[in-house]
C-alpha atoms as a PDB file:
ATOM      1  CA  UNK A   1       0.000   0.000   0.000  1.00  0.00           C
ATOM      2  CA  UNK A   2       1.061   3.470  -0.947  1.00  0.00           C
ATOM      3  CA  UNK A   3       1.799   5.965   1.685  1.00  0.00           C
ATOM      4  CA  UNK A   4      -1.113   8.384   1.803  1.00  0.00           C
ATOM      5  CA  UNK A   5      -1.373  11.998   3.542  1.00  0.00           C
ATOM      6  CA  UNK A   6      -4.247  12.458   5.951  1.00  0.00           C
ATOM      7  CA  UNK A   7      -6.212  14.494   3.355  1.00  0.00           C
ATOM      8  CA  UNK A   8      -5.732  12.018   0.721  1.00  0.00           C
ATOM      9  CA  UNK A   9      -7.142   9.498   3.329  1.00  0.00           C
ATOM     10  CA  UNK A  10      -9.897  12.220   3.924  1.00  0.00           C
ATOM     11  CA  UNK A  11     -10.544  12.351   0.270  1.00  0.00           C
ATOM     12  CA  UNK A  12     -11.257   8.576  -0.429  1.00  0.00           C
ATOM     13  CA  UNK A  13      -7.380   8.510  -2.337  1.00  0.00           C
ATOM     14  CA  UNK A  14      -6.060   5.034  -0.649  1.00  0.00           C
ATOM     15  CA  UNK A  15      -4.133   4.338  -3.110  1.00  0.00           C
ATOM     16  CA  UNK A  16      -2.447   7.445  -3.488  1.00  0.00           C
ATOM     17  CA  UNK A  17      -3.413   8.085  -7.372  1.00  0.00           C
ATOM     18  CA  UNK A  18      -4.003  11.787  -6.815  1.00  0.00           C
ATOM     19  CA  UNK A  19      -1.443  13.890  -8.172  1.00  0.00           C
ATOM     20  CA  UNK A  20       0.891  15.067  -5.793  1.00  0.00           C
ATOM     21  CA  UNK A  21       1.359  18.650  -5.874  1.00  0.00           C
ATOM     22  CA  UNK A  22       4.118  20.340  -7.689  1.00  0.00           C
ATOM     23  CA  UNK A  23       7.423  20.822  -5.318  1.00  0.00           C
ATOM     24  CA  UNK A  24      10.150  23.074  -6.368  1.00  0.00           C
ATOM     25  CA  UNK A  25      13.201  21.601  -8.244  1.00  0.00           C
ATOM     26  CA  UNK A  26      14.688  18.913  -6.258  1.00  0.00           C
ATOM     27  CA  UNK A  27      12.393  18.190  -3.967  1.00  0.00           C
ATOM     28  CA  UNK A  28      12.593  14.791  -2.260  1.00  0.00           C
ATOM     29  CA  UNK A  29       9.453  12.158  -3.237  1.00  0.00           C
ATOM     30  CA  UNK A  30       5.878  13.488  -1.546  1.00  0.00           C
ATOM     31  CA  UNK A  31       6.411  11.270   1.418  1.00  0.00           C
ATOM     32  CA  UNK A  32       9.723  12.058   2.335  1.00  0.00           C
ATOM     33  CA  UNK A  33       9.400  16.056   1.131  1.00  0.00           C
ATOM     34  CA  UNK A  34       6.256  16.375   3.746  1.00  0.00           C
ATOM     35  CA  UNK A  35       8.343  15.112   6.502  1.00  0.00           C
ATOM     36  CA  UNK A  36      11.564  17.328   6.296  1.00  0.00           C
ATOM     37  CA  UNK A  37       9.866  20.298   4.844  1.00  0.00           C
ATOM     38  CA  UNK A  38       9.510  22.530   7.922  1.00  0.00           C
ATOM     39  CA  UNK A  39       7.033  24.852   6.440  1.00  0.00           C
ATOM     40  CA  UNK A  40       9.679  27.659   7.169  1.00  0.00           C
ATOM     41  CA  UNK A  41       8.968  29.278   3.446  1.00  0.00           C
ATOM     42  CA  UNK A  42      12.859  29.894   2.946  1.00  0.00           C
ATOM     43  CA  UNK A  43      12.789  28.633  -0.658  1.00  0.00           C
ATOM     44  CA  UNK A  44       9.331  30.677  -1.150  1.00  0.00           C
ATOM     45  CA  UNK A  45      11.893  33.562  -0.474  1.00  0.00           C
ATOM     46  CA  UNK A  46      14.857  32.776  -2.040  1.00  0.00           C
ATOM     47  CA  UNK A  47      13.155  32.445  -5.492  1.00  0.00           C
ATOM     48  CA  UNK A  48      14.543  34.994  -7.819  1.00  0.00           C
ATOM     49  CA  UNK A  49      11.954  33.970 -10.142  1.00  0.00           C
ATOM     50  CA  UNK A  50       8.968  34.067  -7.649  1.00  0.00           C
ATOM     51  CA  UNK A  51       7.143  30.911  -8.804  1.00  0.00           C
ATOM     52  CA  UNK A  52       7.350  29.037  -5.607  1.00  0.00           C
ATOM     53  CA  UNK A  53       4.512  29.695  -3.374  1.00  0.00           C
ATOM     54  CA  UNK A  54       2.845  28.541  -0.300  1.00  0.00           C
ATOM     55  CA  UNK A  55      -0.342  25.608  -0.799  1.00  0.00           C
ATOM     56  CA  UNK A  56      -2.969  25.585   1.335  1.00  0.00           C
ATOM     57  CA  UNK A  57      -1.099  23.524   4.191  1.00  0.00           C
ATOM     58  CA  UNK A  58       1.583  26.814   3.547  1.00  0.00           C
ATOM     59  CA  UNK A  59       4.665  23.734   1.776  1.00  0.00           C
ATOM     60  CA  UNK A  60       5.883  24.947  -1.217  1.00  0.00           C
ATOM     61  CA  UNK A  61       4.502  24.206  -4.668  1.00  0.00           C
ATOM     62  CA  UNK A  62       5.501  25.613  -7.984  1.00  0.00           C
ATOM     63  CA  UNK A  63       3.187  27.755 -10.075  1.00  0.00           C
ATOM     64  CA  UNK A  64       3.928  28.128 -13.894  1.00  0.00           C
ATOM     65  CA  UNK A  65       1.860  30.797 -14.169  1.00  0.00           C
ATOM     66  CA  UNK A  66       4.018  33.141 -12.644  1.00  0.00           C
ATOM     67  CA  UNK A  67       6.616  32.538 -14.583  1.00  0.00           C
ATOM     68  CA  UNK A  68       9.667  30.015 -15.665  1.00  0.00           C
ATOM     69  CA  UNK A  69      12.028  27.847 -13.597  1.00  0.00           C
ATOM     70  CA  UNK A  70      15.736  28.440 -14.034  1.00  0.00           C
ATOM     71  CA  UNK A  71      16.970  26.045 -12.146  1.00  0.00           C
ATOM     72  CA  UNK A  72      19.393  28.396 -10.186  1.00  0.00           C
ATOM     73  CA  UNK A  73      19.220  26.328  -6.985  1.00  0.00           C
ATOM     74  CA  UNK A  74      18.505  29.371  -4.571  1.00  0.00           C
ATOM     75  CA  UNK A  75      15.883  27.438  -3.404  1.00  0.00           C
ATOM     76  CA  UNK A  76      17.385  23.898  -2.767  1.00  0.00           C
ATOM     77  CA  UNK A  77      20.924  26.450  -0.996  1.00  0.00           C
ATOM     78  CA  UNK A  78      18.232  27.688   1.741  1.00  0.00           C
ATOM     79  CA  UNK A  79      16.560  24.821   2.497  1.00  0.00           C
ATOM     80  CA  UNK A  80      18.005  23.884   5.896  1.00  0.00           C
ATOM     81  CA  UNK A  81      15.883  20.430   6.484  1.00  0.00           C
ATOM     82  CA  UNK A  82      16.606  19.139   3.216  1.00  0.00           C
ATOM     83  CA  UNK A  83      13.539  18.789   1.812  1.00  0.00           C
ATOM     84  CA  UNK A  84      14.820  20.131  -1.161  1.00  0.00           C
ATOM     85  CA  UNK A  85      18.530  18.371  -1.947  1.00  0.00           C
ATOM     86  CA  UNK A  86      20.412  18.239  -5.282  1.00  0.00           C
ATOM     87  CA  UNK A  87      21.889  15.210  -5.160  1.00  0.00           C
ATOM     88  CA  UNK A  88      25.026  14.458  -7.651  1.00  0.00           C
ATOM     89  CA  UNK A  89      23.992  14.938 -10.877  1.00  0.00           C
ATOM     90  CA  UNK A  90      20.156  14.150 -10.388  1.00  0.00           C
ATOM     91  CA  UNK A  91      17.639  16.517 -13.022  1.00  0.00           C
ATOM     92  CA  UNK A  92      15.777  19.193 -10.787  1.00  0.00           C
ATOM     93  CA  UNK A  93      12.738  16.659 -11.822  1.00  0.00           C
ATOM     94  CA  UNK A  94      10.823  14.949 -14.705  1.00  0.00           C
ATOM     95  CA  UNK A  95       8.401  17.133 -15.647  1.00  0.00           C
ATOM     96  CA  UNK A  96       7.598  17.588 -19.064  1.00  0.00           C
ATOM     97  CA  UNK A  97       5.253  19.720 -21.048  1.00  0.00           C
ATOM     98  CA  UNK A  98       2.292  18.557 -22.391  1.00  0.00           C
ATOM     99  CA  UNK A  99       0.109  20.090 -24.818  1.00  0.00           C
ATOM    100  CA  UNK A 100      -3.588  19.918 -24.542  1.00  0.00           C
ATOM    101  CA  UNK A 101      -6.607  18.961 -27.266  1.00  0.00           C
ATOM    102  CA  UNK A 102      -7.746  22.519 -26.564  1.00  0.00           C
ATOM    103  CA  UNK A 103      -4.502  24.361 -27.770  1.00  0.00           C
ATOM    104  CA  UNK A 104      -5.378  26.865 -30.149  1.00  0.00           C
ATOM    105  CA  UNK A 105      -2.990  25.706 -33.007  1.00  0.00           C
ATOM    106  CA  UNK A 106      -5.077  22.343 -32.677  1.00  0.00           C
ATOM    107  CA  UNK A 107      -7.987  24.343 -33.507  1.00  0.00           C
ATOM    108  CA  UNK A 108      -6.594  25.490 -36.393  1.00  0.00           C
ATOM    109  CA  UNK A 109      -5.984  29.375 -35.163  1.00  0.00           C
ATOM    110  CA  UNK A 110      -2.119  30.371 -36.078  1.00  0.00           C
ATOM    111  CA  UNK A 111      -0.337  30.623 -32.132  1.00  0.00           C
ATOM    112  CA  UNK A 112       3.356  29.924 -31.758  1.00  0.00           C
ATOM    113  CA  UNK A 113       3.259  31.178 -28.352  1.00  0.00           C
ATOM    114  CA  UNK A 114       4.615  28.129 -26.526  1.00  0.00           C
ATOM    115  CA  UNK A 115       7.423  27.918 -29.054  1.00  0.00           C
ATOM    116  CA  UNK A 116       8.479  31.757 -28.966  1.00  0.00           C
ATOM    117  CA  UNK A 117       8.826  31.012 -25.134  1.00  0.00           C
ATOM    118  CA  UNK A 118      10.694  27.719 -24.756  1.00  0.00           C
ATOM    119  CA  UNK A 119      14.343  28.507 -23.750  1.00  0.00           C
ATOM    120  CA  UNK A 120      15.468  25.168 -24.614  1.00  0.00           C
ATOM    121  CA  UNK A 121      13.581  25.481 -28.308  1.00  0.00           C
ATOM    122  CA  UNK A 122      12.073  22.049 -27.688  1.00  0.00           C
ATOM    123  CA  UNK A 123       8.543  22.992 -29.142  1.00  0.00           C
ATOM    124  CA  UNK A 124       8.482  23.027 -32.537  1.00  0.00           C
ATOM    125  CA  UNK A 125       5.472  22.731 -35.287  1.00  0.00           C
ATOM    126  CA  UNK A 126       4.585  20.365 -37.940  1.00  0.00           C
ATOM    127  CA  UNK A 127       3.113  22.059 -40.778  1.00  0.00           C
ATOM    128  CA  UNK A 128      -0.048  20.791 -42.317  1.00  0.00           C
ATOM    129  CA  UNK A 129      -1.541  20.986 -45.533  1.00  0.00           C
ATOM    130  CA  UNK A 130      -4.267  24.221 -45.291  1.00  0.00           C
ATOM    131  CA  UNK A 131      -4.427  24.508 -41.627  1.00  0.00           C
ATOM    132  CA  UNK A 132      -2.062  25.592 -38.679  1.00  0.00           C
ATOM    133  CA  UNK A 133       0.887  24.384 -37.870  1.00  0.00           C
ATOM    134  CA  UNK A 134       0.596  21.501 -34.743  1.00  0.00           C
ATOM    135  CA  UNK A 135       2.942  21.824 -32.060  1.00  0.00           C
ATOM    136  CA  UNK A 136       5.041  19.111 -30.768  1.00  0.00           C
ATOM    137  CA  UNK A 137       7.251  19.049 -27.538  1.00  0.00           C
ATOM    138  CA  UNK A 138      10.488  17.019 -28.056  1.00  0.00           C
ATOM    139  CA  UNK A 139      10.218  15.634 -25.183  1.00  0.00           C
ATOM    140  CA  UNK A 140      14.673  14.650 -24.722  1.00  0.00           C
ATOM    141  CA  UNK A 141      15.046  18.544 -24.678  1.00  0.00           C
ATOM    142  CA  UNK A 142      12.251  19.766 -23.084  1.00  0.00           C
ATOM    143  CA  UNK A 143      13.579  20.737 -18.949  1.00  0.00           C
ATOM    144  CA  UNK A 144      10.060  20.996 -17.506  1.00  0.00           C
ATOM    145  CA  UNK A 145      11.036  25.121 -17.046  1.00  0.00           C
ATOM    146  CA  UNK A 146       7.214  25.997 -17.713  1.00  0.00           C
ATOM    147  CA  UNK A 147       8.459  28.858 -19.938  1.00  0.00           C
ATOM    148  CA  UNK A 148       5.710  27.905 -22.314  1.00  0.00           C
ATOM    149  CA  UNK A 149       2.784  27.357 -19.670  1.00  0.00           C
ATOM    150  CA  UNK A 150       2.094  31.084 -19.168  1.00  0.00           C
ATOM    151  CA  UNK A 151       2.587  33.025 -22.344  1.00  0.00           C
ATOM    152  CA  UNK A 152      -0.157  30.123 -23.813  1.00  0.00           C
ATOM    153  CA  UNK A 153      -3.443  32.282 -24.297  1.00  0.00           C
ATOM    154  CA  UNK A 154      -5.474  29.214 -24.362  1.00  0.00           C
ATOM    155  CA  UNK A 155      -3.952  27.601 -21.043  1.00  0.00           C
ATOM    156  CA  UNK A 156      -3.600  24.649 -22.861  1.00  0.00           C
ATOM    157  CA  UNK A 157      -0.190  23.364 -21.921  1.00  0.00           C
ATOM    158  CA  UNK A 158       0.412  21.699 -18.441  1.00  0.00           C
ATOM    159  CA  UNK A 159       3.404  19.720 -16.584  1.00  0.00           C
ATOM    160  CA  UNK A 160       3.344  16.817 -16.128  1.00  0.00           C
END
């Protein structure tokens, strides 16, 4: 059996198949993260980008939609309990972007948002005979920054 949190308990998960929410770079797996994080909101600080804020039980979570990760590692050099901890060589995680049915491209409407915005240039589009151009995330160089998420008018791209 998985290790569930009292509100997943609360919320008829027992199998712990709701989606854990979205830790800063680095952040040690759910179970482990909820019992070294301290709550002290260091990292929430120590963001230069100001995408980590506080959840509801005031942890950390990442939101896209204040900008992109840049992996500086402010956050993960603050955090005293190590809830956060770059170990050797690890990736900050495994996210990866995912574009949704309701992306505006899909719907034939020329956007190239997500592409203009990825850093790593690992959205690109497929033309297609009399319609707009699909995109497609290359998924070996997409990072997970969620440069793309925000500029997206149609909110269509999540990480995953």
């Amino acid at each position: 059996m998985a290790d569930i949190s009292r509100r997943q308990f609360l919320r008829g998960d027992f199998r712990g198949r709701l989606a854990a929410p979205l830790r800063p770079p680095w952040a040690r797996a759910e179970p482990a993260f909820r019992a070294a994080c301290t709550r002290c909101a260091e990292c929430i600080g120590a963001c230069p980008q100001h995408i980590i804020a506080a959840d509801q039980e005031r942890r950390p979570v990442v939101d896209f939609s204040r900008g992109e990760c840049t992996f500086c590692g402010k956050c993960v050099e603050v955090c005293a309990p190590r809830a956060l901890d770059q170990i050797g060589g690890e990736p900050p995680w495994r996210l990866k972007a995912r574009i949704r049915n309701d992306c505006l491209a899909r719907q034939n409407v020329v956007c190239r948002s997500c592409g203009d915005a990825c850093p790593a240039q690992a959205i690109r589009f497929r033309p297609q005979p009399m319609a707009a151009a699909l995109p497609e995330v290359d998924e070996a160089g997409c990072t997970g920054c969620g440069a793309c998420s925000a500029p997206c008018p149609a909110k269509a791209i999540s990480l995953a």
